[in-house]
Protein backbone atom coordinates (compact mmCIF):
# COMPACT_ATOMS: atom_id res chain seq x y z
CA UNK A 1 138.30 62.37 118.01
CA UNK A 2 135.81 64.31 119.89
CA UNK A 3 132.63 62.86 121.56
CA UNK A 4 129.37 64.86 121.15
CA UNK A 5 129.29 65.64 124.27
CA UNK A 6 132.35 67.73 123.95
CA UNK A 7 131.42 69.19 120.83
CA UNK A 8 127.92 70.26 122.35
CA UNK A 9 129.56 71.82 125.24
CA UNK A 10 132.41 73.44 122.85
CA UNK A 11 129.99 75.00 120.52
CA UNK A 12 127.22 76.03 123.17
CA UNK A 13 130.25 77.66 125.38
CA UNK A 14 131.08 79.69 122.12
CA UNK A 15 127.95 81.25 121.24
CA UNK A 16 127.49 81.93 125.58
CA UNK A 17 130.53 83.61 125.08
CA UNK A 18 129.71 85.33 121.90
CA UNK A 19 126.25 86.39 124.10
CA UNK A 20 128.34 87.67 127.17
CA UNK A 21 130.33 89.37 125.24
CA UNK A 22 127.17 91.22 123.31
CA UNK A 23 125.83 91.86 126.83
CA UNK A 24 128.64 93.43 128.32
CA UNK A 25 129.63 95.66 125.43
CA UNK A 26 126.44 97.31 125.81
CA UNK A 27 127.01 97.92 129.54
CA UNK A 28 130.16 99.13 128.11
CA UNK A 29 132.29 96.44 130.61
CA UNK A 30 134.81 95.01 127.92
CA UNK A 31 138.18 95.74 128.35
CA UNK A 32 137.99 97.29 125.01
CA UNK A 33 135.21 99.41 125.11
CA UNK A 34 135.56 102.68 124.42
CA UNK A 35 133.57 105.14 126.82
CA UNK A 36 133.01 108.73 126.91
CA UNK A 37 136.47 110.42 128.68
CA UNK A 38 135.64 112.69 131.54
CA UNK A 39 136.88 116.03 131.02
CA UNK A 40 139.94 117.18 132.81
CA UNK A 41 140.30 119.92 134.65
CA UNK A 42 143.91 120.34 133.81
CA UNK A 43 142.69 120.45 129.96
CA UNK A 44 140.42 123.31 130.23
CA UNK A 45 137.83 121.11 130.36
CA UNK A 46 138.77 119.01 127.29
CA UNK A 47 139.40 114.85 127.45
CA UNK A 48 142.66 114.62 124.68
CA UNK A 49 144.47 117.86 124.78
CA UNK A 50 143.46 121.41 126.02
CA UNK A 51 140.03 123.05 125.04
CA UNK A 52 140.02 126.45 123.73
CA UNK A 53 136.15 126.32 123.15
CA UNK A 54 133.30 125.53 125.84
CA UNK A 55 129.90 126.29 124.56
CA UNK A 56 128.98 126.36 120.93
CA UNK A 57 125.71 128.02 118.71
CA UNK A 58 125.51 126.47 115.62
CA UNK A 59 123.47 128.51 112.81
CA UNK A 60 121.89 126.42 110.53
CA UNK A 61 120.49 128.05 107.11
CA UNK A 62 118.05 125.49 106.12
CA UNK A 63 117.37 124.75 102.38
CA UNK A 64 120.95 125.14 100.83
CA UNK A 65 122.15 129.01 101.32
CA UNK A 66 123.44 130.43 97.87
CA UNK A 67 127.29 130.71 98.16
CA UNK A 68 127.62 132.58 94.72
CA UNK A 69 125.19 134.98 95.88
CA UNK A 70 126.27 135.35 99.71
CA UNK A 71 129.96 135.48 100.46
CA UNK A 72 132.01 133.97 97.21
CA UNK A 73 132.08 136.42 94.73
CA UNK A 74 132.29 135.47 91.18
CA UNK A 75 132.68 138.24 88.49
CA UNK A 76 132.70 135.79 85.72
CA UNK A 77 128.98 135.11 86.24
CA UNK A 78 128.13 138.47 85.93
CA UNK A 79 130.70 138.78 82.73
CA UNK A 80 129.11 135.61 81.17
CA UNK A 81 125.10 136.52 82.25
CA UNK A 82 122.85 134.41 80.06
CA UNK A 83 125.04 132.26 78.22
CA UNK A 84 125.46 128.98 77.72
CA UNK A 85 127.69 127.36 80.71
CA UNK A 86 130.35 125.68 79.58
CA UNK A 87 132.93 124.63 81.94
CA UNK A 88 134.42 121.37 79.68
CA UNK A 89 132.60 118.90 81.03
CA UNK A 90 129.41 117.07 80.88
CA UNK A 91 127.08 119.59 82.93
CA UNK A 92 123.77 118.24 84.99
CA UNK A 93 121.11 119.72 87.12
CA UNK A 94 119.77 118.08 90.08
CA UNK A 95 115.88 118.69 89.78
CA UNK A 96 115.55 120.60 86.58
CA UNK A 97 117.44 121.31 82.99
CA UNK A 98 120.64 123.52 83.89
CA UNK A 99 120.38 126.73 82.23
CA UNK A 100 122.05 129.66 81.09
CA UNK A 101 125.25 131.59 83.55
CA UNK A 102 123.21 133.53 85.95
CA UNK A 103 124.90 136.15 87.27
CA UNK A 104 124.30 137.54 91.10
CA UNK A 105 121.84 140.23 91.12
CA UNK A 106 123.50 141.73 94.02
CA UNK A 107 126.29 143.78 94.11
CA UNK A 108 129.72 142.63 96.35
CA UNK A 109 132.08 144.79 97.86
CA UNK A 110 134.94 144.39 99.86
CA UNK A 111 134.67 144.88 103.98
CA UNK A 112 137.25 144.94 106.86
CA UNK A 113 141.10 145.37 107.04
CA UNK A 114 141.04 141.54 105.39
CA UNK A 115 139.25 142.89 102.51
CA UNK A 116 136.33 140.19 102.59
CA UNK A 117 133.86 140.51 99.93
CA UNK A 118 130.31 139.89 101.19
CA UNK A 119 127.07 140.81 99.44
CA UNK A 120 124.83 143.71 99.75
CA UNK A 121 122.15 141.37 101.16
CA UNK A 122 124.41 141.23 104.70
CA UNK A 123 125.21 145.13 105.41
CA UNK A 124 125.30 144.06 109.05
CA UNK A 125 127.67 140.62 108.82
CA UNK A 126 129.95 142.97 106.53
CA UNK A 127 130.78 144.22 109.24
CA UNK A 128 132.33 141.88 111.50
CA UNK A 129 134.07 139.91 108.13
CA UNK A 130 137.44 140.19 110.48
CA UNK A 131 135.80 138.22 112.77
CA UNK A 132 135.26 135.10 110.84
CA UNK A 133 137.35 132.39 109.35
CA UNK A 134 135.42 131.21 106.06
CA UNK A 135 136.12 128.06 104.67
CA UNK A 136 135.01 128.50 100.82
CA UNK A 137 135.45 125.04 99.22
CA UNK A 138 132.94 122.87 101.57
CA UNK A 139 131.75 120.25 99.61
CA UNK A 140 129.22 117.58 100.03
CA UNK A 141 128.36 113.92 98.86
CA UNK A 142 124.63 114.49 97.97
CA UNK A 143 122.60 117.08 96.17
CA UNK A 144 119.16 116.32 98.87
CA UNK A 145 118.20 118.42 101.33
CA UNK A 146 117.39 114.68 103.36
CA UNK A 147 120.78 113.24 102.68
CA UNK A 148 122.68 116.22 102.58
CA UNK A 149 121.23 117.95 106.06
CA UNK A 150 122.05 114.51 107.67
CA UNK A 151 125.79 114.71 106.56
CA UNK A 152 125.73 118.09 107.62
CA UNK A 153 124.45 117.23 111.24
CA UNK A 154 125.96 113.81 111.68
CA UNK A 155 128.45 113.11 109.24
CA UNK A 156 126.46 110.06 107.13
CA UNK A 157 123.74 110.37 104.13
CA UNK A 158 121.48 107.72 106.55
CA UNK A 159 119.02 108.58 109.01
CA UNK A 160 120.33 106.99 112.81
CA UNK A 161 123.63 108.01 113.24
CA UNK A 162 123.82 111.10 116.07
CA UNK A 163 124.44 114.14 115.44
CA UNK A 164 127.29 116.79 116.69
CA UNK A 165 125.07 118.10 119.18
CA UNK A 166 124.45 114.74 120.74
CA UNK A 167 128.62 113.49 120.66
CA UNK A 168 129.39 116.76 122.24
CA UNK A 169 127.05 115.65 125.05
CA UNK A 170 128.18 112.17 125.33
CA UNK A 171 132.12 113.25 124.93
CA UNK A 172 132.14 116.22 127.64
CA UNK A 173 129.23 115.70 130.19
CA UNK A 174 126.68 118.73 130.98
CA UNK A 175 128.40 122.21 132.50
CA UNK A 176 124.85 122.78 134.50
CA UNK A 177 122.04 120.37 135.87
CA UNK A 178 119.63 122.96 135.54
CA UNK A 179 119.06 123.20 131.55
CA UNK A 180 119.38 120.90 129.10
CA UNK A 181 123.17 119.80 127.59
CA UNK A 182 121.83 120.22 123.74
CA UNK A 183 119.13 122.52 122.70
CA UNK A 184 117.86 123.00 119.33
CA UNK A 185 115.79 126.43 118.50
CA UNK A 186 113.72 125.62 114.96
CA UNK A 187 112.62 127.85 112.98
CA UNK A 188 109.42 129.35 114.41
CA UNK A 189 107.73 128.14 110.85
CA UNK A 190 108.54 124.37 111.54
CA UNK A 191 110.65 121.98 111.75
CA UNK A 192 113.60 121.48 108.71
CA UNK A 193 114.35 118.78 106.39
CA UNK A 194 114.42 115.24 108.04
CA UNK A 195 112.66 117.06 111.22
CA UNK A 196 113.58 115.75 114.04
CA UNK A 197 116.36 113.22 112.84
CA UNK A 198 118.53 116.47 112.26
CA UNK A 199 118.96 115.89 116.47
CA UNK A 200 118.87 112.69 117.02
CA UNK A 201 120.90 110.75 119.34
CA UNK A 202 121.22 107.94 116.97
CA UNK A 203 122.65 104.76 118.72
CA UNK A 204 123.94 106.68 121.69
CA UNK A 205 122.18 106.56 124.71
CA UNK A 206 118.81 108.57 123.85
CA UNK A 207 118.98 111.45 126.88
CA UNK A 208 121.95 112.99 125.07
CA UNK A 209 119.21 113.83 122.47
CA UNK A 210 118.59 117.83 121.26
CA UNK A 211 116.29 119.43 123.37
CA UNK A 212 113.34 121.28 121.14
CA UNK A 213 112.50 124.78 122.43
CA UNK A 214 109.78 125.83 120.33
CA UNK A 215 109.76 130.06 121.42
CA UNK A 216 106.43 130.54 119.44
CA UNK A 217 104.28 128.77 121.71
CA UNK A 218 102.60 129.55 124.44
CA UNK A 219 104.47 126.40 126.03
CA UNK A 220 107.98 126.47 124.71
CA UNK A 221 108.70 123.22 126.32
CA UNK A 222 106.21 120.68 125.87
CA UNK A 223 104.92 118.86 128.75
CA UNK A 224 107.21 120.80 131.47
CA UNK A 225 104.40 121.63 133.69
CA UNK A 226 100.73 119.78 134.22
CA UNK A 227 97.98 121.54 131.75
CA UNK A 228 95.92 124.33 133.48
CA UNK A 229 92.69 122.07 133.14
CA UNK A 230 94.17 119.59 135.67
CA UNK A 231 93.56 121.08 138.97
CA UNK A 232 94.08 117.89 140.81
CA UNK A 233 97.87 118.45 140.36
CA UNK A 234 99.42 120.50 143.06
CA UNK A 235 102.92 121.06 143.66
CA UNK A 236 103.06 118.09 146.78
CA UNK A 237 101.35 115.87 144.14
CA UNK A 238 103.27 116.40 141.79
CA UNK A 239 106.47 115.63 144.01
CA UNK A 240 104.94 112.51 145.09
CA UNK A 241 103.93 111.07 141.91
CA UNK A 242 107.38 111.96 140.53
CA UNK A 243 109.45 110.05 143.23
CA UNK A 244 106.74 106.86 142.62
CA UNK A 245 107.16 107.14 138.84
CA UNK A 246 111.08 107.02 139.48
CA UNK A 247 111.14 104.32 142.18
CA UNK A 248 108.86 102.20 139.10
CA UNK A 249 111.22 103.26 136.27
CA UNK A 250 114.78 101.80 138.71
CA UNK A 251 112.97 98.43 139.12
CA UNK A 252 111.99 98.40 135.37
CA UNK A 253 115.97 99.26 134.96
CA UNK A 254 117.00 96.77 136.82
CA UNK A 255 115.60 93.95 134.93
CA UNK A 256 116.74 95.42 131.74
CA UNK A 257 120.26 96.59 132.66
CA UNK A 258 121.05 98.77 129.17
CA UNK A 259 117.92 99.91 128.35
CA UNK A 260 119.22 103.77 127.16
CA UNK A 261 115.57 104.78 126.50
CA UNK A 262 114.41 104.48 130.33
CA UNK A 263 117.31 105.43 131.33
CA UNK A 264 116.84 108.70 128.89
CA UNK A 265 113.42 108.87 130.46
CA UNK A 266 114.87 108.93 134.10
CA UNK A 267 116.53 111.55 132.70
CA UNK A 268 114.23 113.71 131.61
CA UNK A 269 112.07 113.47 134.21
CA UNK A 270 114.76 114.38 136.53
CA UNK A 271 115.58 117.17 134.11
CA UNK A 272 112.52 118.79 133.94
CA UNK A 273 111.44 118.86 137.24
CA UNK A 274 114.51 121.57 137.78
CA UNK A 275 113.93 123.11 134.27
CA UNK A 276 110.45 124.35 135.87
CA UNK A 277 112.20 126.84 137.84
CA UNK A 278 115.50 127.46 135.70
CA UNK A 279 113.94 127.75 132.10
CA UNK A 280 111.28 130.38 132.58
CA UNK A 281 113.85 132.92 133.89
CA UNK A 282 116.10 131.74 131.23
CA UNK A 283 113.71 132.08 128.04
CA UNK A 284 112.43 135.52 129.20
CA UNK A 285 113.46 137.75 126.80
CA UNK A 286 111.89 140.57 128.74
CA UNK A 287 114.51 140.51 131.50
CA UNK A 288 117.23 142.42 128.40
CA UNK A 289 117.18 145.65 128.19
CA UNK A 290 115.44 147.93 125.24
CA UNK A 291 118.96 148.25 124.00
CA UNK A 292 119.64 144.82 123.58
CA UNK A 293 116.72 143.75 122.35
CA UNK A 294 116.72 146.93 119.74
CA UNK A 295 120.39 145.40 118.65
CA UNK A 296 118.97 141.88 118.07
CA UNK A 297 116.07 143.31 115.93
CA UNK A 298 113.11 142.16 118.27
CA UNK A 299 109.77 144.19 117.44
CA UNK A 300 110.91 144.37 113.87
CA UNK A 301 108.69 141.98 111.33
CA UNK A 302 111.16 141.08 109.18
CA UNK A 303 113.82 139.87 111.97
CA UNK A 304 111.77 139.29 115.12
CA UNK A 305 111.70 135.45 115.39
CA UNK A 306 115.02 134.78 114.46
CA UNK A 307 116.26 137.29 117.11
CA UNK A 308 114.29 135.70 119.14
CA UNK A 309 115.70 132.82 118.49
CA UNK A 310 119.37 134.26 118.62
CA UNK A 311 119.44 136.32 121.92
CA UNK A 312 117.63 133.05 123.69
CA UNK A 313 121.00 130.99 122.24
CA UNK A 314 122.70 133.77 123.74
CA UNK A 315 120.90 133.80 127.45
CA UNK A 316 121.52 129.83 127.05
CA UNK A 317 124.96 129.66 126.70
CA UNK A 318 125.35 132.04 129.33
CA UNK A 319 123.84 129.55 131.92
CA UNK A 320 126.37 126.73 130.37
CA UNK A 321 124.34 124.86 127.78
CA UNK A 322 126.57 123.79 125.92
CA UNK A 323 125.58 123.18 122.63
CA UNK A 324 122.57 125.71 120.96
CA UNK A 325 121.45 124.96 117.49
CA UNK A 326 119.43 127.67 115.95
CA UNK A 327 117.13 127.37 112.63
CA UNK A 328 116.65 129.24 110.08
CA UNK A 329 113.88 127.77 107.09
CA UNK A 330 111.15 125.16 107.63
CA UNK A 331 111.21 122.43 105.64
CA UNK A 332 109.34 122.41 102.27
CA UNK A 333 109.59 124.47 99.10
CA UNK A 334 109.26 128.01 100.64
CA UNK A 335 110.10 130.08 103.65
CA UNK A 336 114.01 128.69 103.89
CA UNK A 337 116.90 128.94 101.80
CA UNK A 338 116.11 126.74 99.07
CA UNK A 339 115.69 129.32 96.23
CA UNK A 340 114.65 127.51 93.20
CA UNK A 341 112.13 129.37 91.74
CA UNK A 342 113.90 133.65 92.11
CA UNK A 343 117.04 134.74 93.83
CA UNK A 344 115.85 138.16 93.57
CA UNK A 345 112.81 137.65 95.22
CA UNK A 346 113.42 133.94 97.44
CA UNK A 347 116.71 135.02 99.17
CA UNK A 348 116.54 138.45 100.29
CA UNK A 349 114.09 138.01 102.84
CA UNK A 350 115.81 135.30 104.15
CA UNK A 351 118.86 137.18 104.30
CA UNK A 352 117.15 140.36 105.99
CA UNK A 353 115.52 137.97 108.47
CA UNK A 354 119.33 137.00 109.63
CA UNK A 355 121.42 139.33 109.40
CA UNK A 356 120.76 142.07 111.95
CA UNK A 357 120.49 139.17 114.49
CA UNK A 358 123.29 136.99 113.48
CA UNK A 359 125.47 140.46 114.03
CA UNK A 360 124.04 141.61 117.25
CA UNK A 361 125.02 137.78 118.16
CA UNK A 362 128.30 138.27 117.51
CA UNK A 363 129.13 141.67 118.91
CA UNK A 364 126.67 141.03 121.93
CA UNK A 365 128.45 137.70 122.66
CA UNK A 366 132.48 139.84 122.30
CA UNK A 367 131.12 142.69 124.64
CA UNK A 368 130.19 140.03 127.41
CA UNK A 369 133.40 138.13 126.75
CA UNK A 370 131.57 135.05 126.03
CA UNK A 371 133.57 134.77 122.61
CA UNK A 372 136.61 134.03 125.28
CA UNK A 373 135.19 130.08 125.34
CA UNK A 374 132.07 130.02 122.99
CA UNK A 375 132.22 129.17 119.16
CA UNK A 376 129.68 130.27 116.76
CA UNK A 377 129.47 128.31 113.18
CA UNK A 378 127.26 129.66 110.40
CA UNK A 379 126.39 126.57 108.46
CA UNK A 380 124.24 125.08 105.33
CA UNK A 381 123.75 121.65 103.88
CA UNK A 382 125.21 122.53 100.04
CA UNK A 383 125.42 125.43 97.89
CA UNK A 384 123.66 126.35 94.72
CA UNK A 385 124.23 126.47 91.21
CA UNK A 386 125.89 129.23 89.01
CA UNK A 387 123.57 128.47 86.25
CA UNK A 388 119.46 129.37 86.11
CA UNK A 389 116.61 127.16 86.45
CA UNK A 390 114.05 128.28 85.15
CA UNK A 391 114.66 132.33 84.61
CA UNK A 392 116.48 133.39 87.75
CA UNK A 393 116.54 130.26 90.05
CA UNK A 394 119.39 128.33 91.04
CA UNK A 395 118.80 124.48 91.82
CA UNK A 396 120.87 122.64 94.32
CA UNK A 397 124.66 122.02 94.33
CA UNK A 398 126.89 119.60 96.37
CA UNK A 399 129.68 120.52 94.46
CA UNK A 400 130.59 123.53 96.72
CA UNK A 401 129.59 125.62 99.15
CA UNK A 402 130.47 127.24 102.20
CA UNK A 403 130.61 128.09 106.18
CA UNK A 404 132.68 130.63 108.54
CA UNK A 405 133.15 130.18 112.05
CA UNK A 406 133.97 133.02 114.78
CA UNK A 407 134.82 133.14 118.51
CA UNK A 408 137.00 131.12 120.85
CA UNK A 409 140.19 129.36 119.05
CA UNK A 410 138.89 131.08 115.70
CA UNK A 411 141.62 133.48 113.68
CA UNK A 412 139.03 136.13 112.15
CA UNK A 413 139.84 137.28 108.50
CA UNK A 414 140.61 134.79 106.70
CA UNK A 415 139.19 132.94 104.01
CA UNK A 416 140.55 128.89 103.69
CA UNK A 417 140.30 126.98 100.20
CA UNK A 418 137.91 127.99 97.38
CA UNK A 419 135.59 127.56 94.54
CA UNK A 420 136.52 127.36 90.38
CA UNK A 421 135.86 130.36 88.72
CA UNK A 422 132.22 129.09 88.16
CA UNK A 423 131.43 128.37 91.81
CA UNK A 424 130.76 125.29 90.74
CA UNK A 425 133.55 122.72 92.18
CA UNK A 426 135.07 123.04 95.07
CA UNK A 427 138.80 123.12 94.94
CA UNK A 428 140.53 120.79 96.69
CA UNK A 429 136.97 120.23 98.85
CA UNK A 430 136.84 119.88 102.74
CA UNK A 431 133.68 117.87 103.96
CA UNK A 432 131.61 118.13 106.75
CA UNK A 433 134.55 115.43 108.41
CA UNK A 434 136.38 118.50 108.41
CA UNK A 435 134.39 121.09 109.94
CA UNK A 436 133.62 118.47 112.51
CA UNK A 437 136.88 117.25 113.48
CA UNK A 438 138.19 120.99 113.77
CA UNK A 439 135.25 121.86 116.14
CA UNK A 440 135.38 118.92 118.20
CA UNK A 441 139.26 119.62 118.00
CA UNK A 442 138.67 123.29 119.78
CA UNK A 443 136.79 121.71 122.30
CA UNK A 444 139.37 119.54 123.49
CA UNK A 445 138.63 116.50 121.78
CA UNK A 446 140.57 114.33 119.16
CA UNK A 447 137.84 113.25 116.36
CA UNK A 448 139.87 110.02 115.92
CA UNK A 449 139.37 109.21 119.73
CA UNK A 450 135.46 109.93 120.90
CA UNK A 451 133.92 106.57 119.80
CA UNK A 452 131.22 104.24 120.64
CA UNK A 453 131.08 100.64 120.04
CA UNK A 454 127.77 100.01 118.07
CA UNK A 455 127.10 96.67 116.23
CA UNK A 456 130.75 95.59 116.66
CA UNK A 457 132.27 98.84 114.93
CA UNK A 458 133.76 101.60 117.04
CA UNK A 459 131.47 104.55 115.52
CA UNK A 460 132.90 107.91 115.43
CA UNK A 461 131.12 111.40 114.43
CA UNK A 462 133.65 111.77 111.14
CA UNK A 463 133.23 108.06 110.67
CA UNK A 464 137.09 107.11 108.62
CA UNK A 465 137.45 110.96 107.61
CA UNK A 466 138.38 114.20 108.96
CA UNK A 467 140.98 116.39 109.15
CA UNK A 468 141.44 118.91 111.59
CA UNK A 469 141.37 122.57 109.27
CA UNK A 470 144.23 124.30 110.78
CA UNK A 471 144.00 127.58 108.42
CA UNK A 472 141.31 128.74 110.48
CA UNK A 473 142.80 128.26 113.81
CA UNK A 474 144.63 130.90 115.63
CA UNK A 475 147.51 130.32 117.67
């Protein structure tokens, strides 16, 4: 029999325990914890095996990029144009009444010594086809932009998990302390679906956050420097106030030991007070030559601010950020990819806008030899339809889609998986698991292995999925 003294002291010893235990996980001091490895020299630079890849650019086409009309040609469309589309089964739209077969109003041909066939709406990419890996059956598990750009960026439907750019931060440390780890270059329109949950650090501590660089304003960086009004503020001040703010921030730390958002605010300030004399050399496009910025399309209307937007990724990479995500659609119904209303007249400018600079990327990034360690992915958060809404738009579809990859680790020409005839299924679908656990895997880390222990469950980018896509690796 026990007395209730013993059973007080029993049970209030269990839940101290359970308490400690809470505490230190967060400080990450259980024996069990798993922590961010530090990368090894000896590994290239990766934690679990050798890294092939240092630096990635990540080009997002916001809005749901027509794979039917883009890169995965379907003749049967065409051959079945404004018919009923039957493909024996129960057929349903996502936001409107599925129509007739619509067939792509732009011609395909086949480029390179691989024979890829690309669209006439990307006479520059067409170009560099043996270059890039495509993978042509990526799927995903919801037909909104919300839900589906999430998966895209962090692997879950749900707002508050973090995204690739922020576990490539946490898993391999910074390459400079000038510039910021992740940097994410929006669309000079807006922001995209979700805005800025797209880069979110989620539940990892906040400083390994994206970095917005908005290039259209007359302040790229918000808040880097004091405004012009406050002439109080001189360069000693400023020094001063900065070491008094920091000084205030540690004692705050110290009484609340796990506290990632002042510790992300440490951070920052610490960050920016050396950005102010490494990012204005580094965003200042006027330092490339005419050539260059000729290549990238700058001047011209229809491709100026993505260029912009490219050749900055570029210049970034160069001075070891690590991860660049560039932008291309705002949110909303227009000015992105999400062509519901007319392919013919919704998705070539989009396509014109991208596809001078996207090239000039690529072959400026192989004639530096920064292609030896970088990896560029062209992504999209689902495909579209193969039948109309409306007349000649195409509503959204998880069912398939696609990306293609180039650079470091990458074996150009080839095409992995694909679409039914229809491009409407995928065929024996990869996931966003997929493409994640094969980019993580090029940069020398194991997908199953970078964790973090959040609300008692070891949280990983690819969550319980992934596999590694080995077609598009070379050896």
């Amino acid at each position: 029999m026990q007395t209730r003294r013993d059973f007080l002291w029993q049970a209030g010893g269990g839940l101290g325990g359970i308490a400690l235990a809470h505490l230190l996980g967060r400080e990450g001091l259980l024996a069990d914890t798993p922590r961010a490895a530090t990368p090894a020299g000896d590994l290239n630079g990766g934690v679990h095996h050798r890294a092939k890849v240092k630096r990635v650019i990540q080009l997002f086409m916001n809005g749901g990029a027509s794979q039917v009309d883009t890169f995965d040609h379907k003749p049967l469309l065409n051959r079945h144009h404004g018919r009923t589309f039957n493909p024996g089964v129960h057929v349903e739209a996502v936001t409107s009444t599925p129509g007739n077969v619509l067939g792509c109003p732009f011609p395909f041909a086949r480029h390179g010594q691989c024979g890829r066939w690309v669209s006439s709406l990307f006479p520059h990419l067409a170009r560099q086809v043996d270059d890039l890996a495509f993978v042509m059956n990526l799927a995903s598990r919801s037909n909104v932009h919300g839900p589906a750009s999430y998966m895209m960026n962090t692997g879950f439907i749900l707002p508050g998990f973090p995204c690739m750019g922020a576990w490539l931060s946490y898993g391999l440390g910074r390459l400079t302390e000038e510039l910021p780890t992740f940097v994410v270059l929006p669309d000079q329109r807006g922001l995209p679906y979700n805005n800025l949950g797209n880069f979110s650090a989620g539940f990892l501590p906040v400083q390994h956050a994206g970095t917005v660089l908005r290039l259209n304003n007359s302040r790229p960086i918000a808040a880097i420097r004091p405004p012009s009004s406050a002439t109080y503020i001189t360069p000693g001040s400023e020094t001063a106030g900065r070491s008094a703010l920091d000084a205030l921030n540690r004692l705050h730390l110290a009484d609340n030991p796990g506290d990632s958002r002042l510790e992300g605010r440490i951070a920052s300030y610490e960050l920016a007070a050396r950005m102010q004399v490494a990012a204005p050399e580094a965003l200042d496009l006027a330092r490339e030559t005419t050539a260059t910025q000729r290549l990238y399309g700058l001047g011209q209307p229809a491709t100026d601010s993505f260029a912009r937007n490219c050749l900055t990724a570029r210049r970034l990479i160069e001075r070891d950020v690590r991860f660049v995500q560039v932008w291309s659609g705002a949110g909303g119904p227009s000015n992105n990819w999400d062509n519901h209303t007319s392919i013919v007249r919704e998705l070539p400018p989009m396509a014109m806008a991208t596809d001078q600079p996207i090239a000039a990327l690529l072959q400026d990034l192989k004639q530096r030899g920064l292609l030896e360690d970088t990896l560029v992915v062209w992504s999209t958060e689902f495909g579209r339809q193969p039948f109309s809404q409306g007349s000649e738009g195409r509503d959204h579809n998880g069912g398939t889609g696609l990306c293609w990859l180039a650079g470091a680790g990458i074996r150009g020409g080839v095409a992995i998986g694909a679409s039914d005839e229809w491009g409407w299924r995928a065929l024996d679908p990869h996931y966003c698991f997929d493409l994640h656990a094969t980019i993580l895997h090029l940069m020398g880390i194991d997908h199953t292995r970078l964790t973090f222990l959040h609300n008692g469950t070891n949280r990983r980018l690819t969550d319980v999925h992934g596999h590694v896509i080995d077609g598009v690796l070379s050896q």
